[in-house]
Protein backbone atom coordinates (compact mmCIF):
# COMPACT_ATOMS: atom_id res chain seq x y z
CA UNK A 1 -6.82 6.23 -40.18
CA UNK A 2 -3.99 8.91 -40.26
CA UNK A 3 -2.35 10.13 -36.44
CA UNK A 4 -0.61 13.42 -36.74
CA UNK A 5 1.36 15.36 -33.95
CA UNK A 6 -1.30 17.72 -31.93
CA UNK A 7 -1.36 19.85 -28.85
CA UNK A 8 -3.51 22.11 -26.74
CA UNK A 9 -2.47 24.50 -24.29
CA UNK A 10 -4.01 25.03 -20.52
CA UNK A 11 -3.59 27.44 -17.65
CA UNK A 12 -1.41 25.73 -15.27
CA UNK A 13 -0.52 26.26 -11.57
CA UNK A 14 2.33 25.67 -10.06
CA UNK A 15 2.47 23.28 -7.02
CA UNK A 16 4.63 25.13 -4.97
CA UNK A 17 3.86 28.97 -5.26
CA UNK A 18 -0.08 28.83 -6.58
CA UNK A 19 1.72 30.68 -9.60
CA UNK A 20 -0.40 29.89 -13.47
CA UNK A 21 1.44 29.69 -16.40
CA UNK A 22 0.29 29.01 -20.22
CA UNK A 23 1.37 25.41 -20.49
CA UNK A 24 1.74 23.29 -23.77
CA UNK A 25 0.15 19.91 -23.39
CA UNK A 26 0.46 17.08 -26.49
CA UNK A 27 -2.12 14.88 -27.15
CA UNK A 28 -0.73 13.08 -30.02
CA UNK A 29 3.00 12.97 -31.05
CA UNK A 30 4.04 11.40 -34.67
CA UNK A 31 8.07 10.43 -34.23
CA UNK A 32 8.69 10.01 -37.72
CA UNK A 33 7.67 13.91 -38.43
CA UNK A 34 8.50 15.16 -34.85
CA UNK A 35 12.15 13.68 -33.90
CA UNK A 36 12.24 16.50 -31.49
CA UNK A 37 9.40 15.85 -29.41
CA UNK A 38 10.59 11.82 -29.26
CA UNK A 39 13.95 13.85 -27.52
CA UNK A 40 12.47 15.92 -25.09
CA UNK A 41 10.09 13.02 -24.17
CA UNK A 42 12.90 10.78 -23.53
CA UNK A 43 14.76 13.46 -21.52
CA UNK A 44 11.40 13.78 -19.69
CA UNK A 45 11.82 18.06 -20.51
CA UNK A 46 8.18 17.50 -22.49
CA UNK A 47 5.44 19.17 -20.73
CA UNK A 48 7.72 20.71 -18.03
CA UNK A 49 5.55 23.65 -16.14
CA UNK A 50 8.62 26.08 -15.43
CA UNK A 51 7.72 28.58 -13.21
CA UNK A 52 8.81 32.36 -13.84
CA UNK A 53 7.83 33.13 -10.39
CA UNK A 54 9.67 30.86 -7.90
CA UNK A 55 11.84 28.81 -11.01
CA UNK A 56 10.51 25.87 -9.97
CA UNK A 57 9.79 22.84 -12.80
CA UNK A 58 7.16 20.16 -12.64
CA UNK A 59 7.08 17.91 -15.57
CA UNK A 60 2.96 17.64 -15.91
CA UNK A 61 1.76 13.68 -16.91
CA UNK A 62 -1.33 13.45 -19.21
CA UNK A 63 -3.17 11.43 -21.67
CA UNK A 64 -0.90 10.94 -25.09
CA UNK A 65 -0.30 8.57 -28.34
CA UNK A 66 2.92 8.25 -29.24
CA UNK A 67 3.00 6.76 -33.01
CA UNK A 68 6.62 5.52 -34.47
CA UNK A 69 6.16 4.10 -38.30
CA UNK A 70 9.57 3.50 -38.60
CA UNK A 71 9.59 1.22 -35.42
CA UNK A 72 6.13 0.14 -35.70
CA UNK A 73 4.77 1.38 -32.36
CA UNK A 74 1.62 3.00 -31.38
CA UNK A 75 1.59 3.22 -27.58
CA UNK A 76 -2.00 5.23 -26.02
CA UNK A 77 -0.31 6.91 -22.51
CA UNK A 78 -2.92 7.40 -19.61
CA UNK A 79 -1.88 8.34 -16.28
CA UNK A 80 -5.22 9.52 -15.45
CA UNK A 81 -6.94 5.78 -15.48
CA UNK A 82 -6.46 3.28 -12.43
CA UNK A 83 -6.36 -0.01 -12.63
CA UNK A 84 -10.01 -0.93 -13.54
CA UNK A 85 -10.33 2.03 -15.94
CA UNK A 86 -7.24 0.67 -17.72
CA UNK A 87 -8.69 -2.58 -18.25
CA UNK A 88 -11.65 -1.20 -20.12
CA UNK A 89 -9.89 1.39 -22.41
CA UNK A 90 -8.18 -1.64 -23.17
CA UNK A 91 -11.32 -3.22 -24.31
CA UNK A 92 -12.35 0.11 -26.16
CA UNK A 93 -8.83 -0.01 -28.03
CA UNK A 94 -9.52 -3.42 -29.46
CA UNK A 95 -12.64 -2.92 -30.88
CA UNK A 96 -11.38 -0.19 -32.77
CA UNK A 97 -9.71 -1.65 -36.19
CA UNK A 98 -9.04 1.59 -37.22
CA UNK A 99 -5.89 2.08 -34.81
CA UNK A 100 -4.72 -1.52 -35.22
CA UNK A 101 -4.48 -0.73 -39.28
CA UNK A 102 -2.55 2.28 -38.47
CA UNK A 103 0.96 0.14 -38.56
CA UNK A 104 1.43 -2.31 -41.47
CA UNK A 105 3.69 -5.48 -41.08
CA UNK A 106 5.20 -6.40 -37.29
CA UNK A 107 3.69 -3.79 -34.97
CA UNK A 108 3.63 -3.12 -31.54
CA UNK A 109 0.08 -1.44 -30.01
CA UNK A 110 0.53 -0.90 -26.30
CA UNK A 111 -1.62 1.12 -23.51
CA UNK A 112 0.35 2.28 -20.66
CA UNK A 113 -0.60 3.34 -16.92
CA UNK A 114 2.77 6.37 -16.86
CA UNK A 115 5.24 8.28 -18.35
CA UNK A 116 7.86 5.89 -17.49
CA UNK A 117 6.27 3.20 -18.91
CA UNK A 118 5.82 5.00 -22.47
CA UNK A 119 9.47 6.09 -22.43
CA UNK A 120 10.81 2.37 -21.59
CA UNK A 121 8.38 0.76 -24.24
CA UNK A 122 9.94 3.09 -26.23
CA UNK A 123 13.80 1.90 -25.24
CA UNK A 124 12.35 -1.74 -25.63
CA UNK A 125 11.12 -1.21 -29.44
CA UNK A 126 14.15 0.97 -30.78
CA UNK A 127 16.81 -1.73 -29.43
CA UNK A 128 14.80 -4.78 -31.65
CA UNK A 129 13.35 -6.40 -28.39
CA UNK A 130 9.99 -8.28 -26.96
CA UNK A 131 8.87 -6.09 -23.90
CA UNK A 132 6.54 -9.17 -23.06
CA UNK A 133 9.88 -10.73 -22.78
CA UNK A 134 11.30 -8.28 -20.77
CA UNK A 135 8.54 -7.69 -18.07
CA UNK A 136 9.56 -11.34 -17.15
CA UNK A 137 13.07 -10.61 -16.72
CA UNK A 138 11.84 -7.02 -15.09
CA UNK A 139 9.86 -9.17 -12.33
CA UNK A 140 12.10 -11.89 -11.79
CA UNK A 141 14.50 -9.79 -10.82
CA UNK A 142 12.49 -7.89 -8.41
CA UNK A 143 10.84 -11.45 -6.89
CA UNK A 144 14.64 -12.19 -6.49
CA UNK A 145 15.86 -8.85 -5.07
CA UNK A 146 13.37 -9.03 -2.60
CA UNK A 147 15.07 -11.42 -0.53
CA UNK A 148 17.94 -9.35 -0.26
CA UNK A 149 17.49 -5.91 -0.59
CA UNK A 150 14.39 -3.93 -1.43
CA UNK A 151 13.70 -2.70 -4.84
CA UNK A 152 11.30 -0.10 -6.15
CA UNK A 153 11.67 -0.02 -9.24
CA UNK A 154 13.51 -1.43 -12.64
CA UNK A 155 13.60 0.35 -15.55
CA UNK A 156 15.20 -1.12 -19.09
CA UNK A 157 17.82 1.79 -20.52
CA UNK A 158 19.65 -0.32 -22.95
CA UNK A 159 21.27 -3.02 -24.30
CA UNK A 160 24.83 -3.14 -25.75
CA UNK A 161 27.16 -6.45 -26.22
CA UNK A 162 26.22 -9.45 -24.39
CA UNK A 163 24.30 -7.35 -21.53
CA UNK A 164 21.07 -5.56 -20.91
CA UNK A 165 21.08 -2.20 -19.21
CA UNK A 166 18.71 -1.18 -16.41
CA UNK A 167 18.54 1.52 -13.77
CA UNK A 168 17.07 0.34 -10.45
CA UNK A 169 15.14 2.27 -7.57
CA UNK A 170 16.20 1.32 -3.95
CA UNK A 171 15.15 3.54 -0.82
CA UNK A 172 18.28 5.32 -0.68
CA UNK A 173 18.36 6.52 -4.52
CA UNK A 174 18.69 5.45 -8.58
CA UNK A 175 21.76 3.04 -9.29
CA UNK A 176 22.92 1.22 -12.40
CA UNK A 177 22.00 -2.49 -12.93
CA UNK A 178 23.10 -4.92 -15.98
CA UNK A 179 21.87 -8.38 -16.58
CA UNK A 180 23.84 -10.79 -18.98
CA UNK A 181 21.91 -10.97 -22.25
CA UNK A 182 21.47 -15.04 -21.63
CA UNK A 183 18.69 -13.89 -19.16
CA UNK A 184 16.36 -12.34 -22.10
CA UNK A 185 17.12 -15.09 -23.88
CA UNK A 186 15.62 -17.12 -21.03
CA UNK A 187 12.87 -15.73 -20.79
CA UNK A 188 11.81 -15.61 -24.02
CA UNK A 189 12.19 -19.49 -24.34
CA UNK A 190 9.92 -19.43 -21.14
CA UNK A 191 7.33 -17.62 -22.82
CA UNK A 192 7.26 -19.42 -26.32
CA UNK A 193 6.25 -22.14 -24.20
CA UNK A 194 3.62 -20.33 -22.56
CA UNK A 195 2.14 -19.58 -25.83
CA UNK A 196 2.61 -22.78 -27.65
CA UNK A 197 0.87 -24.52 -24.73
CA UNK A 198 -1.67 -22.17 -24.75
CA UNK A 199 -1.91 -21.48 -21.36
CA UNK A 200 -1.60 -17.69 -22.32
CA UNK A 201 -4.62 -16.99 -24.51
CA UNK A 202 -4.17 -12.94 -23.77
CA UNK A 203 -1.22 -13.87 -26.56
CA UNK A 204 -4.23 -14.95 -29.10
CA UNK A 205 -3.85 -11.90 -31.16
CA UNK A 206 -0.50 -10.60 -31.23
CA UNK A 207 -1.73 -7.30 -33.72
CA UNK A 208 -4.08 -6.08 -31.05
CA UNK A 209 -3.40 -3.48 -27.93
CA UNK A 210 -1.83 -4.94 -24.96
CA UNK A 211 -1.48 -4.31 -21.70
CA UNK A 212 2.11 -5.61 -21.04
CA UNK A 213 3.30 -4.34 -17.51
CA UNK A 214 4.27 -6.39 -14.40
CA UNK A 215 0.46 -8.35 -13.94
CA UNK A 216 1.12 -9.76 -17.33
CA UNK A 217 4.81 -10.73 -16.15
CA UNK A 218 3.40 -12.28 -12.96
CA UNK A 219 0.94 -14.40 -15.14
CA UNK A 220 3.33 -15.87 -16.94
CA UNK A 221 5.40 -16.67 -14.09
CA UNK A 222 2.72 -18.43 -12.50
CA UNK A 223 1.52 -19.98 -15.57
CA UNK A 224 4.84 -21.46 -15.36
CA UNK A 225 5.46 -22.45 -11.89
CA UNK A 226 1.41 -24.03 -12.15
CA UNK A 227 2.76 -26.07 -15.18
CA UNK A 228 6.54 -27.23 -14.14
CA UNK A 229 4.97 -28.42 -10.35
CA UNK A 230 1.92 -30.28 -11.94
CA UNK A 231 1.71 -34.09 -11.56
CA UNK A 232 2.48 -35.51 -14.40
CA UNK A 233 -0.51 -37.82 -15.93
CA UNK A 234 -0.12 -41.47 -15.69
């Protein structure tokens, strides 16, 4: 099955003055061929609605597949599913075998809720790493923070010497956050064991589409805590 970069355009309105304009929107964007789209994605300019009338900009959030060859990741983007309607496109993706051949050799298929979840998926891949692994780390550091202060949100950024890099949503604004790299490495032992013991069959198939946001961390946190406070057999 070949992917390749495509678009359509709509007749936008502008949320603050009514205003339409002619907007761009891209339904399938191929990295490898389009470096610049990957740029303006990650700089969240893609898909802005800039308004000649009252100069406002409103970056507009719609369905897209994001292919990478060269980092072996195919990620399906759909803000406009909830929850439940997530779940099932799931189930759609998998029973298509088409999209899983689409990447040869150690590939990454994802389905994501937002735009923010696309662009860190795409962080995760390009710096070598596990997102499954991550999502742990992601969650137990909001479980922890919310003892103390209250965080919104966690977003990976990078990952340079011995540290990961994360920005972090509080009430009052966006602020900087770095975690040693020994928590990663952590968590990754934590979910090896998860999957050797099997108490994470969702892991059965690792070549298949994956839903791999904060529910999936919280499983395997439980999964966890259920196994390390179990009586031991006599």
């Amino acid at each position: 099955m070949s992917l390749e970069t495509s678009f359509h355009q709509v007749l936008a309105q502008c949320p603050v003055c009514l205003n339409e304009e002619t907007l761009t929107i891209w339904d399938m964007i191929d990295a490898s061929t389009d470096p610049d789209l990957r740029e303006k994605l990650l700089r969240k300019t893609l898909q802005s609605l800039d308004c000649r009338n009252c100069g406002n900009a409103t970056l507009i959030a719609s369905p897209l597949t994001y292919l990478d060859p060269d980092h072996g990741l195919l990620i399906e983007c759909r803000p406009d599913l909830n929850q439940t309607e997530l779940e099932n496109r799931l189930s759609q993706l998998r029973q298509n075998p088409e999209l899983a051949g689409v990447l040869a050799g150690d590939s990454c298929l994802r389905l994501v809720a937002s735009m923010n979840d696309l662009i860190e998926k795409i962080h995760v891949r390009e710096h070598q790493l596990d997102d499954r692994v991550l999502e742990i780390v992601k969650l137990a550091v909001l479980r922890h923070g919310s003892a103390e202060t209250s965080i919104e949100e966690l977003r990976f950024v990078g990952a340079g010497g011995d540290e990961l890099r994360f920005v972090l949503k509080k009430p009052d604004g966006w602020f900087q956050y770095a975690l040693p790299a020994q928590a990663y490495d952590n968590a990754a032992q934590l979910l090896d064991r998860l999957i050797d013991t099997g108490l994470l069959p969702v892991l059965e198939n690792d070549m298949a589409f994956m839903l791999i946001d904060q529910a999936f961390a919280a499983q395997c946190l439980d999964a966890f805590t259920a196994a390390e406070t179990a009586p031991e057999e006599a």
